[in-house]
C-alpha atoms as a PDB file:
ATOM      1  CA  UNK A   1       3.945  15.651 -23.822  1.00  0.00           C
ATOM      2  CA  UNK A   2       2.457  18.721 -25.300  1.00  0.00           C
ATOM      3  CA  UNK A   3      -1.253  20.485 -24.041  1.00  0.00           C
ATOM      4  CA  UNK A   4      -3.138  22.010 -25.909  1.00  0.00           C
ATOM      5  CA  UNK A   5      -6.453  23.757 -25.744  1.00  0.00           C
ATOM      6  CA  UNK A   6      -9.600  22.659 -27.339  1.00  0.00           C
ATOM      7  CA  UNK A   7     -11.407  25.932 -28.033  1.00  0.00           C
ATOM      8  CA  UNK A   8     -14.750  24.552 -28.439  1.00  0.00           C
ATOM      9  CA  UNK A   9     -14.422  22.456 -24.595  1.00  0.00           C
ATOM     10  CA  UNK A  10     -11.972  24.415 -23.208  1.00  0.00           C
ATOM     11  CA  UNK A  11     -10.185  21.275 -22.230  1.00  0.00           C
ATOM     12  CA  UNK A  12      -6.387  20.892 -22.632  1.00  0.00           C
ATOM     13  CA  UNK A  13      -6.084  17.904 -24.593  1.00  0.00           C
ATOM     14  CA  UNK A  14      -2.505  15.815 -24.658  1.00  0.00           C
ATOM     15  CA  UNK A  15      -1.140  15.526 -28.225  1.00  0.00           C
ATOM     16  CA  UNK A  16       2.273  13.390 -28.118  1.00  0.00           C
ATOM     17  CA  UNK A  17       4.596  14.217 -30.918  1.00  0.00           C
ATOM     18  CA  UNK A  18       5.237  11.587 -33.556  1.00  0.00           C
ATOM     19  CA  UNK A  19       8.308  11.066 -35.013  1.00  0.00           C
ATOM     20  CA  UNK A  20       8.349  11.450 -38.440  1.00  0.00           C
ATOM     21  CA  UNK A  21      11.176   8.730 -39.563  1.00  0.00           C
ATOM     22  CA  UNK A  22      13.335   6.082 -37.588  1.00  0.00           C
ATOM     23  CA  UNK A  23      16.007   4.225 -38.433  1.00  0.00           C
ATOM     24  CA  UNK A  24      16.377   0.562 -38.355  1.00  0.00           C
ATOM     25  CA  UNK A  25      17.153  -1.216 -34.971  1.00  0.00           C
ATOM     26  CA  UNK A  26      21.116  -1.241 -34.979  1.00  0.00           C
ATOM     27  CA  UNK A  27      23.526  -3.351 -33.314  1.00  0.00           C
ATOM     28  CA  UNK A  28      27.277  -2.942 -32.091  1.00  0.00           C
ATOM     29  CA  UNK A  29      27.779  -4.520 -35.971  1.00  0.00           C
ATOM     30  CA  UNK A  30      25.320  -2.751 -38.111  1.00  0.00           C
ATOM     31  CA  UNK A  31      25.708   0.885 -36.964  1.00  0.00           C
ATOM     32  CA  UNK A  32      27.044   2.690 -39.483  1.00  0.00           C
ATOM     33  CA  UNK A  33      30.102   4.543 -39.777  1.00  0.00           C
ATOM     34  CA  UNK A  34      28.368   7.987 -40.287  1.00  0.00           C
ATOM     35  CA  UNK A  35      26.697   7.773 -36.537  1.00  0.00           C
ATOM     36  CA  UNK A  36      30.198   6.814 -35.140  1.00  0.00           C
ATOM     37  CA  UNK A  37      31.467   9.563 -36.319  1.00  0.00           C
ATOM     38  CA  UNK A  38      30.494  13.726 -36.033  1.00  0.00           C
ATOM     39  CA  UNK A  39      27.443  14.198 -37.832  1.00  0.00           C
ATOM     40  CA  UNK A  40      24.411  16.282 -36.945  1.00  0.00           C
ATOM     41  CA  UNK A  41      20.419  16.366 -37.832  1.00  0.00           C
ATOM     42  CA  UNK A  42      19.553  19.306 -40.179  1.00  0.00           C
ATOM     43  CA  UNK A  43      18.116  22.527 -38.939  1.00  0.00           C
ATOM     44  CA  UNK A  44      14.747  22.413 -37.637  1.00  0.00           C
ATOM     45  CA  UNK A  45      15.025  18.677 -36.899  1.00  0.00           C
ATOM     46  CA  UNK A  46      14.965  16.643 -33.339  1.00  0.00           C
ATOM     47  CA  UNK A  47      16.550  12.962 -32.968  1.00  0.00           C
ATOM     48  CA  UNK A  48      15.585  11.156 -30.397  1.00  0.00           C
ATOM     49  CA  UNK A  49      18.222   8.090 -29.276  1.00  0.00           C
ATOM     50  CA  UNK A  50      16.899   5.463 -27.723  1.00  0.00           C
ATOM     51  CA  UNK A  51      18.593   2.108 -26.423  1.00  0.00           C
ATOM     52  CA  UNK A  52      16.958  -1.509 -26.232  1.00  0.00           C
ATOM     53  CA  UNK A  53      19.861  -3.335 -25.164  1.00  0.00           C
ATOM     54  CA  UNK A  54      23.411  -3.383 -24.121  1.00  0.00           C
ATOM     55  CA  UNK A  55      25.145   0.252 -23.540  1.00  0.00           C
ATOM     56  CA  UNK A  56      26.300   3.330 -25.766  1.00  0.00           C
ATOM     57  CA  UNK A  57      27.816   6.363 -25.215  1.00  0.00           C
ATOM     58  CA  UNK A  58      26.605   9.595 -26.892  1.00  0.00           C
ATOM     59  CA  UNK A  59      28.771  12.231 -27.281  1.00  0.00           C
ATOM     60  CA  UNK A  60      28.483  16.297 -28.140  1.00  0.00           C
ATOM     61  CA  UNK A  61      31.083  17.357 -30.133  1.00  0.00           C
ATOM     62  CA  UNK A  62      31.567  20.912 -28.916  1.00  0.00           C
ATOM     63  CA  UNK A  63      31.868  20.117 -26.105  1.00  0.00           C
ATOM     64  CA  UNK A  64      33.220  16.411 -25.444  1.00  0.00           C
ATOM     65  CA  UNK A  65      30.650  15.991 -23.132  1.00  0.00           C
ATOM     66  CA  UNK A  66      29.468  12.137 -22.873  1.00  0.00           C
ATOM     67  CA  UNK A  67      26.317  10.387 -21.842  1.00  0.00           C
ATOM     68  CA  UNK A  68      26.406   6.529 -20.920  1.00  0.00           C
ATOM     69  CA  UNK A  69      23.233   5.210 -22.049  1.00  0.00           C
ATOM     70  CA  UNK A  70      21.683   1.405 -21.293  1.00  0.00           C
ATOM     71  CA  UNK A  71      18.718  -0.349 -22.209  1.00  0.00           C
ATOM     72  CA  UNK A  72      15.604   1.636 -21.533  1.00  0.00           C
ATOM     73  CA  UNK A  73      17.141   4.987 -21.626  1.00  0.00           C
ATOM     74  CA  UNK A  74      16.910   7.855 -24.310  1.00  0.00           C
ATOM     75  CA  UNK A  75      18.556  11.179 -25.561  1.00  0.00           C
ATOM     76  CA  UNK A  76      16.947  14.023 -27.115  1.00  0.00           C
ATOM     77  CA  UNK A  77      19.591  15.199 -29.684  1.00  0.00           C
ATOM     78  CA  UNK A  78      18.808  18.969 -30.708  1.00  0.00           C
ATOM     79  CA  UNK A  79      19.108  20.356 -34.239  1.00  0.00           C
ATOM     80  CA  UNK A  80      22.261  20.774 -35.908  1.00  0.00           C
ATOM     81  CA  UNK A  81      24.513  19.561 -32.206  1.00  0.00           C
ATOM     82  CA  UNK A  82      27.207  18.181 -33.895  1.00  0.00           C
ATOM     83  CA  UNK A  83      27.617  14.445 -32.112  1.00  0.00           C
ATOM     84  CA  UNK A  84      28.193  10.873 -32.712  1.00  0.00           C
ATOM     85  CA  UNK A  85      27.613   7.320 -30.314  1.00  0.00           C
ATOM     86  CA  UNK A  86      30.316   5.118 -29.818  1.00  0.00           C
ATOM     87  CA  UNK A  87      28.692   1.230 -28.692  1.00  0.00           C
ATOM     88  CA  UNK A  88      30.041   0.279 -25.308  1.00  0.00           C
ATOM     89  CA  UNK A  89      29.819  -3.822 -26.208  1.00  0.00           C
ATOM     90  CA  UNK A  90      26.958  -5.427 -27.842  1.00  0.00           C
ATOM     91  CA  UNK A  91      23.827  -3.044 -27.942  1.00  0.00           C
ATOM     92  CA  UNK A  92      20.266  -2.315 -30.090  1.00  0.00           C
ATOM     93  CA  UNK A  93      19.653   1.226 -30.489  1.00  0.00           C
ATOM     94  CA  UNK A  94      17.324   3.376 -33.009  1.00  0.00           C
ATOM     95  CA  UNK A  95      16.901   7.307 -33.889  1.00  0.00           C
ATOM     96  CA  UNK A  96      13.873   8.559 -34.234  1.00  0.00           C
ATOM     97  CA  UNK A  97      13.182  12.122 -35.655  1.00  0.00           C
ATOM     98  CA  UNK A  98      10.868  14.816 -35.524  1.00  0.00           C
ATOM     99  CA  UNK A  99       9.924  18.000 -36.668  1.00  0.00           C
ATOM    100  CA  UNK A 100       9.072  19.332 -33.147  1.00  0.00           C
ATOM    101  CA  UNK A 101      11.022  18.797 -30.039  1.00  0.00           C
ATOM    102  CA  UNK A 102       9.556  16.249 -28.723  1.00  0.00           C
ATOM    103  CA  UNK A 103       9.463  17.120 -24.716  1.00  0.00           C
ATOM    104  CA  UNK A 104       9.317  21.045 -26.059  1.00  0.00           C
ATOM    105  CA  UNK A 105       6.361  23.192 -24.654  1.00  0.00           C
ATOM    106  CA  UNK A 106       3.383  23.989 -26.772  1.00  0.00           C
ATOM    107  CA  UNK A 107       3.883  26.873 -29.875  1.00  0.00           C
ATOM    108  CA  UNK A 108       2.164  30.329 -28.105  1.00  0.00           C
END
């Protein structure tokens, strides 16, 4: 969550970033071949991966580092990290993006 100051209180006030866009809710069947393979969000541009059900693994190209994810848990995916998921059995997952990072400190 992001503070910010209200200059006529004085009060930091919570603003939560909203995403922008999100994709549909895909399953093991419906994800499409572009997120199973390298892709990346353009610059300037967060993703954030969450899981509803089952498991996926997320994986950073550069580096061939993976992240098991289940239902409940989330990824922050940073601007142009090359990366794709890979569904570990039957699963629900959706992107969401934004034009801030979305657990990033205020702008000074």
């Amino acid at each position: 969550m992001r503070r910010y100051c209200n200059l006529r209180s004085g009060h930091a006030v919570t603003q939560i970033p909203q995403a922008y866009r999100s994709t549909p809710v895909f399953d093991a069947v419906t994800l499409p071949g572009g997120l199973r393979q390298a892709h990346c969000t353009k610059a300037g541009v967060w993703g954030r991966l969450t899981v509803f059900a089952g498991t996926v693994r997320y994986v950073v190209e550069e580096t061939g580092e993976g992240s098991i994810l289940s239902a409940g848990d989330f990824i922050i995916i940073q601007p142009q990290q090359l990366h794709h998921v890979e569904p570990l059995g039957e699963m629900q997952m959706q992107v969401s993006f934004y034009d801030v990072d979305p657990e990033g400190s205020p702008p000074a």
